[in-house]
C-alpha atoms as a PDB file:
ATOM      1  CA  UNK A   1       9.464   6.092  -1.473  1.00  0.00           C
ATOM      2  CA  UNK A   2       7.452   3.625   0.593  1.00  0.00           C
ATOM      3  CA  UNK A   3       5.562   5.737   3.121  1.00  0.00           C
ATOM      4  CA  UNK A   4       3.496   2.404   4.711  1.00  0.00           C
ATOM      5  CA  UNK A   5       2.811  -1.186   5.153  1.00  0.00           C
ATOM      6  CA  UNK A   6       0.091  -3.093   6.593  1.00  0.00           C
ATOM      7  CA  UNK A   7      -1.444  -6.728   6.074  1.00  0.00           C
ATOM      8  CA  UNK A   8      -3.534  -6.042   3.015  1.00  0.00           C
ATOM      9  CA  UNK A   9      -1.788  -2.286   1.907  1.00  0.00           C
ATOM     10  CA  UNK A  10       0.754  -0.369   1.235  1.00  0.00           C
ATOM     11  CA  UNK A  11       1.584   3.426   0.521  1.00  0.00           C
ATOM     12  CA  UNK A  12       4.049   4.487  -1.975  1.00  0.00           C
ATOM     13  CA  UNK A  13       4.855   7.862  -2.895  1.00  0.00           C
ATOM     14  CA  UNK A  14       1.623   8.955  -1.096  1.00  0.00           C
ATOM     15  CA  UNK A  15      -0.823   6.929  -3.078  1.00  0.00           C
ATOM     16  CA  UNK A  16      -2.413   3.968  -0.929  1.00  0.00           C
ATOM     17  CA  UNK A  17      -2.234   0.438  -2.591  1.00  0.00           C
ATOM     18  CA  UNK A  18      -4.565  -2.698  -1.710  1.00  0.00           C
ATOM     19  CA  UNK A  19      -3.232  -5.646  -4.151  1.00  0.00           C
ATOM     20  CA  UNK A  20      -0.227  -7.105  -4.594  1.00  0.00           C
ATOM     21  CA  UNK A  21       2.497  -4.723  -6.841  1.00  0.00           C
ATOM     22  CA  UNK A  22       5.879  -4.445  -8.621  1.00  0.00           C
ATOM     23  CA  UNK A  23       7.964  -0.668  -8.430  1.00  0.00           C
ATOM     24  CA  UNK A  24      10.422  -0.558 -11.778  1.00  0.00           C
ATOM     25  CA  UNK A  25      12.404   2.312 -11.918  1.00  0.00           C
ATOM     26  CA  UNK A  26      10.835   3.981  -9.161  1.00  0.00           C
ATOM     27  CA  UNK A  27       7.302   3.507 -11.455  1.00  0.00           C
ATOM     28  CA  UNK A  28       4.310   1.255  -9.537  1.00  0.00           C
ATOM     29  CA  UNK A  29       3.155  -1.209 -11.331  1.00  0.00           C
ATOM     30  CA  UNK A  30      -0.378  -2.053  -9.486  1.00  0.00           C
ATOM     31  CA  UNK A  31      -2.370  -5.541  -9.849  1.00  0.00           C
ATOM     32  CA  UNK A  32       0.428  -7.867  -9.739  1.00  0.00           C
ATOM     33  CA  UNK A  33      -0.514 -11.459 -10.687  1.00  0.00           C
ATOM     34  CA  UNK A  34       1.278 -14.548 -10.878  1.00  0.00           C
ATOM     35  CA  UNK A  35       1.085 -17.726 -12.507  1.00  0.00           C
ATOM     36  CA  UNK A  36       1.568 -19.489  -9.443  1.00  0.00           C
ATOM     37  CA  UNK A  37       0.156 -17.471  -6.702  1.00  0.00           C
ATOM     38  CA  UNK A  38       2.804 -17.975  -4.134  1.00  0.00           C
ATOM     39  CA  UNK A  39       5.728 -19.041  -6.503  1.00  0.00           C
ATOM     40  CA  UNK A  40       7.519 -15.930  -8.725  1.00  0.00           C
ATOM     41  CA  UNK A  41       8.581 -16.996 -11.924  1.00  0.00           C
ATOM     42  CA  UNK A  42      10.427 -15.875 -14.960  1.00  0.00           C
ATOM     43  CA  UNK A  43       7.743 -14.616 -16.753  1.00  0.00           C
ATOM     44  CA  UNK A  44       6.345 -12.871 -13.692  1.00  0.00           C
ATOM     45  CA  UNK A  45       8.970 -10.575 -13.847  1.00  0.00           C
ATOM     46  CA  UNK A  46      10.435 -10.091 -17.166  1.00  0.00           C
ATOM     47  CA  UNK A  47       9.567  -6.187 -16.907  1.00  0.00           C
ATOM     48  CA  UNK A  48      11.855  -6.213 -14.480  1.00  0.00           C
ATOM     49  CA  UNK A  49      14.624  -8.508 -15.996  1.00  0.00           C
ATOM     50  CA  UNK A  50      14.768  -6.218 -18.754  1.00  0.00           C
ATOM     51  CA  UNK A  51      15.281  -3.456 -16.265  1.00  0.00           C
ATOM     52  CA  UNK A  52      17.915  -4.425 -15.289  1.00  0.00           C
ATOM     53  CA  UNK A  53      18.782  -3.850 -11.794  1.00  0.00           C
ATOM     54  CA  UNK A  54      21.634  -4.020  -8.905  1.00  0.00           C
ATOM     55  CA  UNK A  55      19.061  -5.457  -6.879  1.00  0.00           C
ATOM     56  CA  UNK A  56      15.619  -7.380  -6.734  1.00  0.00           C
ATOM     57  CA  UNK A  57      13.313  -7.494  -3.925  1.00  0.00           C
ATOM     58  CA  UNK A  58      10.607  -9.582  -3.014  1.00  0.00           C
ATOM     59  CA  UNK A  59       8.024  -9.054  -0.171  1.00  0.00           C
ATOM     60  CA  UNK A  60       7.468 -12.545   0.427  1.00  0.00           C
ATOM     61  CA  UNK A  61       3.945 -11.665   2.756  1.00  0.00           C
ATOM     62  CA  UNK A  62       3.853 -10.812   6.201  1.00  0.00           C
ATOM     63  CA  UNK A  63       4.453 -14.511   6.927  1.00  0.00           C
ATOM     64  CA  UNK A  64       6.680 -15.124   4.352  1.00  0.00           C
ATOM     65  CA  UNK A  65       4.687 -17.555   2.358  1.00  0.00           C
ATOM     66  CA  UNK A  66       5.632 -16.298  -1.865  1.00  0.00           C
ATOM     67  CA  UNK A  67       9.105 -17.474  -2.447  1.00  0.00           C
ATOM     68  CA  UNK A  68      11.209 -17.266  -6.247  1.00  0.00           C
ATOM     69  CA  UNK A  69      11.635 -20.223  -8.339  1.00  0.00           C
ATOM     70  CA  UNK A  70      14.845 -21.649  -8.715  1.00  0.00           C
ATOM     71  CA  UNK A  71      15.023 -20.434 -12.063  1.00  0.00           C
ATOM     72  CA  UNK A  72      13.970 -17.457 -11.168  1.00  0.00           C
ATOM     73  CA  UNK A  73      17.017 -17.350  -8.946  1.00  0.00           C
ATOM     74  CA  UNK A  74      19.370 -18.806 -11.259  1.00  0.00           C
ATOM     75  CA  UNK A  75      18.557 -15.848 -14.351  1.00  0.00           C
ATOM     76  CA  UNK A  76      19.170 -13.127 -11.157  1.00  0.00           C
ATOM     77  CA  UNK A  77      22.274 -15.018 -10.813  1.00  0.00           C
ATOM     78  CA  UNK A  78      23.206 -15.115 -13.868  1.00  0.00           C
ATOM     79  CA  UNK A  79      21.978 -11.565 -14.968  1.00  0.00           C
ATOM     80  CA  UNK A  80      24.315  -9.787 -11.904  1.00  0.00           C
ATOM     81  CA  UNK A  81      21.441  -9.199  -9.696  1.00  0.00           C
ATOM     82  CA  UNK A  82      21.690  -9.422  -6.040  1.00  0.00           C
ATOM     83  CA  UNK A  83      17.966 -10.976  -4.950  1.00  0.00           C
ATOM     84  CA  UNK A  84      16.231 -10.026  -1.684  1.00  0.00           C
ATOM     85  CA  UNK A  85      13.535 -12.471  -0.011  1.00  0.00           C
ATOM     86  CA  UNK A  86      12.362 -11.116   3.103  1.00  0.00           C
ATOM     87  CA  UNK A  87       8.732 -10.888   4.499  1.00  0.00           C
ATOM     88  CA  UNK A  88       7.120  -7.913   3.359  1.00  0.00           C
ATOM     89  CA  UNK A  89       7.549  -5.331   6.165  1.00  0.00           C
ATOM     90  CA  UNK A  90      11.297  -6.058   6.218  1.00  0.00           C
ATOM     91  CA  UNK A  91      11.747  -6.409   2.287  1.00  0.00           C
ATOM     92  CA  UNK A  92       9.646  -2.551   2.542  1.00  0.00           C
ATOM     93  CA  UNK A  93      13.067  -1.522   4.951  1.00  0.00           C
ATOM     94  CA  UNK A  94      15.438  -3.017   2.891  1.00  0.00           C
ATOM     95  CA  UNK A  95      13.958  -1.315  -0.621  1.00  0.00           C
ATOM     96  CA  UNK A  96      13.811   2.217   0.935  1.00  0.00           C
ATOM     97  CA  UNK A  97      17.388   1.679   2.346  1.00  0.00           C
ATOM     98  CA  UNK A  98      18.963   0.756  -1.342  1.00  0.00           C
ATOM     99  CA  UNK A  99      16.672   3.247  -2.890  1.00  0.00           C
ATOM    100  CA  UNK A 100      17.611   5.809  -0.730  1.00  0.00           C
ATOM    101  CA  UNK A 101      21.718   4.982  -1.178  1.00  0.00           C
ATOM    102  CA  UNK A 102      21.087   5.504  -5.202  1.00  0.00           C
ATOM    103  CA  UNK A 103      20.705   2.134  -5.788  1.00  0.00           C
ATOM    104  CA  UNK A 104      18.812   0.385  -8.646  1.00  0.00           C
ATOM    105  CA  UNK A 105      16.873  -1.467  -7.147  1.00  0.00           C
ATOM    106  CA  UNK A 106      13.195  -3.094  -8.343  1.00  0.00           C
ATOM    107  CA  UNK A 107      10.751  -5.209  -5.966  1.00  0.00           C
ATOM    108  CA  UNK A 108       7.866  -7.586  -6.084  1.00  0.00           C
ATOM    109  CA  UNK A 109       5.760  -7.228  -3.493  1.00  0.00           C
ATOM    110  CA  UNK A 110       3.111  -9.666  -1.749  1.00  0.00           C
ATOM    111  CA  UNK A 111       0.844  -7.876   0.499  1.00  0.00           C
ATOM    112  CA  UNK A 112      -0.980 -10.457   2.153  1.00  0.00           C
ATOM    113  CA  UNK A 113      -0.094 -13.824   2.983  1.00  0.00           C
END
């Protein structure tokens, strides 16, 4: 599903990406903005809360700098959901590889720092 990543961009499903994005049910959600910049909250993700999903990954940015909120981490917990925080080109790896096993899987991710 995700073709390419590079500082700044990212291909999925053939169509070229240059800000930050969510995928929901295989679906790209484009322009992804959080309340905190580098800090994903609840309410940055309720689309995909109510989605529901084995798994949650976020592209933290090629250094790693975005990182979940502990209550972020805490509804995940509490919902069933196994959460994924990995810089961006490895969190890119780890979505394909659940997506491609038939998992549900949604993602979050940072493109830049």
């Amino acid at each position: 599903m995700i073709e390419q990543y590079a500082f700044g961009k990212i291909v999925v499903s053939g169509a070229a990406y240059s800000s930050d994005l969510k995928i929901i049910n295989g679906q790209v959600v484009s322009g992804w903005w959080r309340k905190a910049g580098h800090f994903v909250d609840i309410d940055d993700v309720a689309d995909i809360l109510a989605a529901r999903p084995q798994y949650m990954v976020i592209g933290m940015g090629k250094p790693g700098l975005m990182k979940a909120t502990g209550a972020l981490r805490k509804e995940f917990e509490r919902l069933g959901v196994e959460l994924v925080e990995q810089p961006t080109a490895t969190a890119v790896q780890t979505f394909n590889r659940l997506h491609d096993a038939g998992k549900i899987v949604c993602a979050g991710f940072h493109l830049t720092c």
